[in-house]
N, C-alpha and C. Protein backbone atom coordinates (compact mmCIF):
# COMPACT_ATOMS: atom_id res chain seq x y z
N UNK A 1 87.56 -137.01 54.46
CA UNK A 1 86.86 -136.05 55.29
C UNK A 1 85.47 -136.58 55.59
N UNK A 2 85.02 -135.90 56.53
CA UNK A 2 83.55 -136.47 57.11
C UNK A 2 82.59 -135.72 57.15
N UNK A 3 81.99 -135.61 56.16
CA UNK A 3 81.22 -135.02 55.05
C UNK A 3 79.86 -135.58 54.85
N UNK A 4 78.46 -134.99 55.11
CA UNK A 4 77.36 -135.84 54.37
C UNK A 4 76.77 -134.87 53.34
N UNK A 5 76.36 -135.92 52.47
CA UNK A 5 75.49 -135.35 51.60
C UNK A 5 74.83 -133.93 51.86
N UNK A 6 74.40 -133.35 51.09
CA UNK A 6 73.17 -132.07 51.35
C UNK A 6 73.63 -131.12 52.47
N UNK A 7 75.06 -131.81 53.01
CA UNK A 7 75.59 -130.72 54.49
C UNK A 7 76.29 -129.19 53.52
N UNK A 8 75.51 -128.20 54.63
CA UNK A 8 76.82 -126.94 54.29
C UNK A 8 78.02 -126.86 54.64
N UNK A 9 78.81 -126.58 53.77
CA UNK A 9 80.10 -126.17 54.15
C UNK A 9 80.42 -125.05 53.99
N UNK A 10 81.05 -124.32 54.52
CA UNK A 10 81.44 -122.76 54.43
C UNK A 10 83.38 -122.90 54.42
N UNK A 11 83.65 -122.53 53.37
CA UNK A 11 84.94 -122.15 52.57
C UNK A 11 85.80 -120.89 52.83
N UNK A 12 86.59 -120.45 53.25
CA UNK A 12 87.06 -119.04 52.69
C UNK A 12 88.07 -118.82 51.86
N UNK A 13 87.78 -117.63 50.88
CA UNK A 13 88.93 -117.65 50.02
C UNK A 13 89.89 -117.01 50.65
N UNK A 14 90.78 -116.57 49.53
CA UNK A 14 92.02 -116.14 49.86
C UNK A 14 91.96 -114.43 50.42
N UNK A 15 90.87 -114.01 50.07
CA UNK A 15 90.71 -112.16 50.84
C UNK A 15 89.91 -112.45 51.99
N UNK A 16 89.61 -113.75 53.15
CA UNK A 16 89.04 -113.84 54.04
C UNK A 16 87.50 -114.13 54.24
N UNK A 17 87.04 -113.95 52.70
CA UNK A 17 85.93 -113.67 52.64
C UNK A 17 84.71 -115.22 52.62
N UNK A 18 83.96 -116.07 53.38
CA UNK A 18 83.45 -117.07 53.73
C UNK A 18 82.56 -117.12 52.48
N UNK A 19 82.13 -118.19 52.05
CA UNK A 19 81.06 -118.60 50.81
C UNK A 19 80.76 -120.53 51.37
N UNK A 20 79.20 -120.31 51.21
CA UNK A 20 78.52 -121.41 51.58
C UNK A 20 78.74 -122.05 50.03
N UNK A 21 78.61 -123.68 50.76
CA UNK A 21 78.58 -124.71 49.55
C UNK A 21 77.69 -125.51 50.01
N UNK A 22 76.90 -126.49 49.35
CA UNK A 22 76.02 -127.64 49.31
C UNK A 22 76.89 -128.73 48.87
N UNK A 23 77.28 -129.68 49.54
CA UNK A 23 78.02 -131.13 49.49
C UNK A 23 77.12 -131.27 48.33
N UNK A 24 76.97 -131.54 47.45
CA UNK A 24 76.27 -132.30 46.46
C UNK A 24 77.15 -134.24 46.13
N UNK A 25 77.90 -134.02 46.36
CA UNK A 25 78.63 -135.60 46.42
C UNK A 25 79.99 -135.75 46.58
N UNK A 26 80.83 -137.23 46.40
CA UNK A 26 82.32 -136.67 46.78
C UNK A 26 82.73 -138.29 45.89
N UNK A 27 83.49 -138.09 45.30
CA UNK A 27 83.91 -138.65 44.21
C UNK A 27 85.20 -139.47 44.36
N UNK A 28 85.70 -140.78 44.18
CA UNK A 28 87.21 -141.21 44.05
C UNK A 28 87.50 -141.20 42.89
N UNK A 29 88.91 -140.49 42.09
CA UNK A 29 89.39 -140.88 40.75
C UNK A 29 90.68 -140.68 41.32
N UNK A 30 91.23 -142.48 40.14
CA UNK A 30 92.66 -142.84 40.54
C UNK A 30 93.12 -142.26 41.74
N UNK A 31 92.43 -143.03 42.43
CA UNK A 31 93.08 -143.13 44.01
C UNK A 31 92.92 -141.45 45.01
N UNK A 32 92.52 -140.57 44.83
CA UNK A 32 92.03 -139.11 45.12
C UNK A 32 90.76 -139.38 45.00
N UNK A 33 90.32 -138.44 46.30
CA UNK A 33 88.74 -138.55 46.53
C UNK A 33 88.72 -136.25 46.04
N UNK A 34 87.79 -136.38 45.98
CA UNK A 34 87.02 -135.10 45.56
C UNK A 34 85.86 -134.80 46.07
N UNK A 35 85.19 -133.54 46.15
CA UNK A 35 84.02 -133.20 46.72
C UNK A 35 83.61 -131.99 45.52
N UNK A 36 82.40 -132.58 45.48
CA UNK A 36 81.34 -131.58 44.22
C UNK A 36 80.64 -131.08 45.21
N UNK A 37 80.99 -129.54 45.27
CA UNK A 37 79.87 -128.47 45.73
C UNK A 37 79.33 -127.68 44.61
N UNK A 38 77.94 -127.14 45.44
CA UNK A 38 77.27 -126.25 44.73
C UNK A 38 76.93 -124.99 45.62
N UNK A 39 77.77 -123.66 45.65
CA UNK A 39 77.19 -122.52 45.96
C UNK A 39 75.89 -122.75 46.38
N UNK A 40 75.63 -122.02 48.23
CA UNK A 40 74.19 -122.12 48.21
C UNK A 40 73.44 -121.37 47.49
N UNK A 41 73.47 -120.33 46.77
CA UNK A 41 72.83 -119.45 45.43
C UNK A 41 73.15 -119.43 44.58
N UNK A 42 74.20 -120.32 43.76
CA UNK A 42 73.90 -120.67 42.50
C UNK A 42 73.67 -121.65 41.85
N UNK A 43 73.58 -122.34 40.40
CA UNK A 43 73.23 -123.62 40.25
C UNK A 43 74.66 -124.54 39.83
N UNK A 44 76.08 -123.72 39.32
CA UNK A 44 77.03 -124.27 38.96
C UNK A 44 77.84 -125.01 39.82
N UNK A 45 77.87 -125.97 40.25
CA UNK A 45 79.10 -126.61 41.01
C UNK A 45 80.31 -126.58 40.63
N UNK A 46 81.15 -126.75 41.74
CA UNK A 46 82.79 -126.61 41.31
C UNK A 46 83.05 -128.15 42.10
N UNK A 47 84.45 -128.30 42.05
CA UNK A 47 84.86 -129.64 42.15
C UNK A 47 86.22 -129.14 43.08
N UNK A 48 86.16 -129.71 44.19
CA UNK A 48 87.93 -129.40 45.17
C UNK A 48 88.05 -130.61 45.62
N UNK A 49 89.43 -130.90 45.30
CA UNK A 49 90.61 -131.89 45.96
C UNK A 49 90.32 -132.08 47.59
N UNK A 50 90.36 -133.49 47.88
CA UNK A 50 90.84 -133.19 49.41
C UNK A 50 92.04 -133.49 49.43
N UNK A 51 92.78 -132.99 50.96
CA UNK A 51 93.93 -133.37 50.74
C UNK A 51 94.77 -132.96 51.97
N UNK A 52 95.85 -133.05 52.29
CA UNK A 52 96.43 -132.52 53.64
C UNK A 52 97.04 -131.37 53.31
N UNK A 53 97.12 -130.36 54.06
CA UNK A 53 97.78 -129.26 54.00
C UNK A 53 99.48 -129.41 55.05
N UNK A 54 99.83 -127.99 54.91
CA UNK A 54 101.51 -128.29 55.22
C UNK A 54 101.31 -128.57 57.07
N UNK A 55 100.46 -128.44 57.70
CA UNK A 55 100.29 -128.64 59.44
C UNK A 55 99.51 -130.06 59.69
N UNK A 56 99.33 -130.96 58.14
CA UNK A 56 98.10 -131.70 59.18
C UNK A 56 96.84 -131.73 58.93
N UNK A 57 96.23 -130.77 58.68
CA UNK A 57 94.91 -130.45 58.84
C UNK A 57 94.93 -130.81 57.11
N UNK A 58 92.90 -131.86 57.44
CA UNK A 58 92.27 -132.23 55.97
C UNK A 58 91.85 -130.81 55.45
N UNK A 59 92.22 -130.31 54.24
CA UNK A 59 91.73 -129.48 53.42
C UNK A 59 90.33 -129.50 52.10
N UNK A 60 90.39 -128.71 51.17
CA UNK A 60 90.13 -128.74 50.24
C UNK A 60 91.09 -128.26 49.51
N UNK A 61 91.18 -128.60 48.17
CA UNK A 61 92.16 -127.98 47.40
C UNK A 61 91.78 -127.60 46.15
N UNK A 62 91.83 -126.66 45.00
CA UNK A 62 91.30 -126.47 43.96
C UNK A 62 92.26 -127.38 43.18
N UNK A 63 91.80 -127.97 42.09
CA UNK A 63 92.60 -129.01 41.06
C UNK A 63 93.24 -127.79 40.12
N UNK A 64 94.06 -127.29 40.38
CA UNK A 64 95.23 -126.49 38.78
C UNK A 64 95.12 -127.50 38.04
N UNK A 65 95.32 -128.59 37.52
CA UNK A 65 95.55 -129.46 36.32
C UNK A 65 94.07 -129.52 35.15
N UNK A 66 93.99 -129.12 34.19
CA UNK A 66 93.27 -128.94 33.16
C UNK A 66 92.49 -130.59 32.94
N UNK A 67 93.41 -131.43 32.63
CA UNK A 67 93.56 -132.83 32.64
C UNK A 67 93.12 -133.66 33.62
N UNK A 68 92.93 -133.49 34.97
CA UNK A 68 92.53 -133.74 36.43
C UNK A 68 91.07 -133.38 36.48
N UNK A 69 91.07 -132.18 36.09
CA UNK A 69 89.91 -131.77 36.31
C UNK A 69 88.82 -132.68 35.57
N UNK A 70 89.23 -132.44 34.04
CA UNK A 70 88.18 -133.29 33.56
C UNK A 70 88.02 -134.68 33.67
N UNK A 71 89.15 -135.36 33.88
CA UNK A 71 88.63 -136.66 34.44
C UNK A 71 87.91 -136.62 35.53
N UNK A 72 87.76 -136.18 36.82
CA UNK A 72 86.78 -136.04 37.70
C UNK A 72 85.76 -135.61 37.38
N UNK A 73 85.47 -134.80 36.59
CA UNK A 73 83.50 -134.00 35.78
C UNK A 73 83.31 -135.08 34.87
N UNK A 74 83.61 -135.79 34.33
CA UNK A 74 83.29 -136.62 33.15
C UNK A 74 83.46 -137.65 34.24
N UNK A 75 83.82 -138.06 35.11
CA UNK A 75 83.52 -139.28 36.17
C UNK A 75 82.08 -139.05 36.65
N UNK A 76 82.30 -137.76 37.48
CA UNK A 76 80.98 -137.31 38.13
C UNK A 76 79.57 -136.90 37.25
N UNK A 77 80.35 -136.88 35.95
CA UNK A 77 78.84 -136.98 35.05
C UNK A 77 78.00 -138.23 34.68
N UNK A 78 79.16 -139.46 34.55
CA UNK A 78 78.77 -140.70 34.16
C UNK A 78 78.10 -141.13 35.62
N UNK A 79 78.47 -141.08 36.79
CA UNK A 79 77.93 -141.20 37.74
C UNK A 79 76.38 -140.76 38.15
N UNK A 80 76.27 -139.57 37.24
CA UNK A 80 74.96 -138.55 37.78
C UNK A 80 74.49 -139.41 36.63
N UNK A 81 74.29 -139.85 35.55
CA UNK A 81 73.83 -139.85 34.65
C UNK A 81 73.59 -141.46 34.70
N UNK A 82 74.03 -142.23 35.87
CA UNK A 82 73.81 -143.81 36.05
C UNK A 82 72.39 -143.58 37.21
N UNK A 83 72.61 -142.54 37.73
CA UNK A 83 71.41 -142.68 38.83
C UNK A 83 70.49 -141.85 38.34
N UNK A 84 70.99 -141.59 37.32
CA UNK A 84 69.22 -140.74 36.41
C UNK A 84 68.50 -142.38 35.95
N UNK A 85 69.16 -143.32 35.41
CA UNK A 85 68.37 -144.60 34.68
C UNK A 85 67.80 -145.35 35.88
């Protein structure tokens, strides 16, 4: 996806309802790229899959896998934590 840094994105969930995100970065693990947002009002980021949906169109996707997940936050931490030095 074509995505910059610091760009908003606006999401909707599943009751229609739109929520802003802050690109904060976008991540490859084993071969899957990812995108770390952060709510524009809060400080917690979440982490969504990209990915194709059933028509075509690039999505986001939430990671279900427990195991997935944390390899991508423990990627994206060692990452945040190389450009802190």
């Amino acid at each position: 996806m074509d995505f910059e840094e610091d760009e908003v994105i606006v999401l909707t969930d599943d009751e229609g309802k739109e929520h802003e995100f802050n690109l904060v970065d976008t991540i490859t693990v084993n071969d899957k790229e990812y995108a770390i947002l952060q709510p524009v009002e809060e400080d917690e980021a979440i982490i969504l899959r990209f990915g194709i949906d059933e028509e075509g169109n690039e999505v986001l996707f939430d990671i279900e896998d427990d195991e997935e997940w944390e390899k991508v936050a423990d990627a994206w931490q060692e990452m945040a934590e190389e450009d802190e030095v």
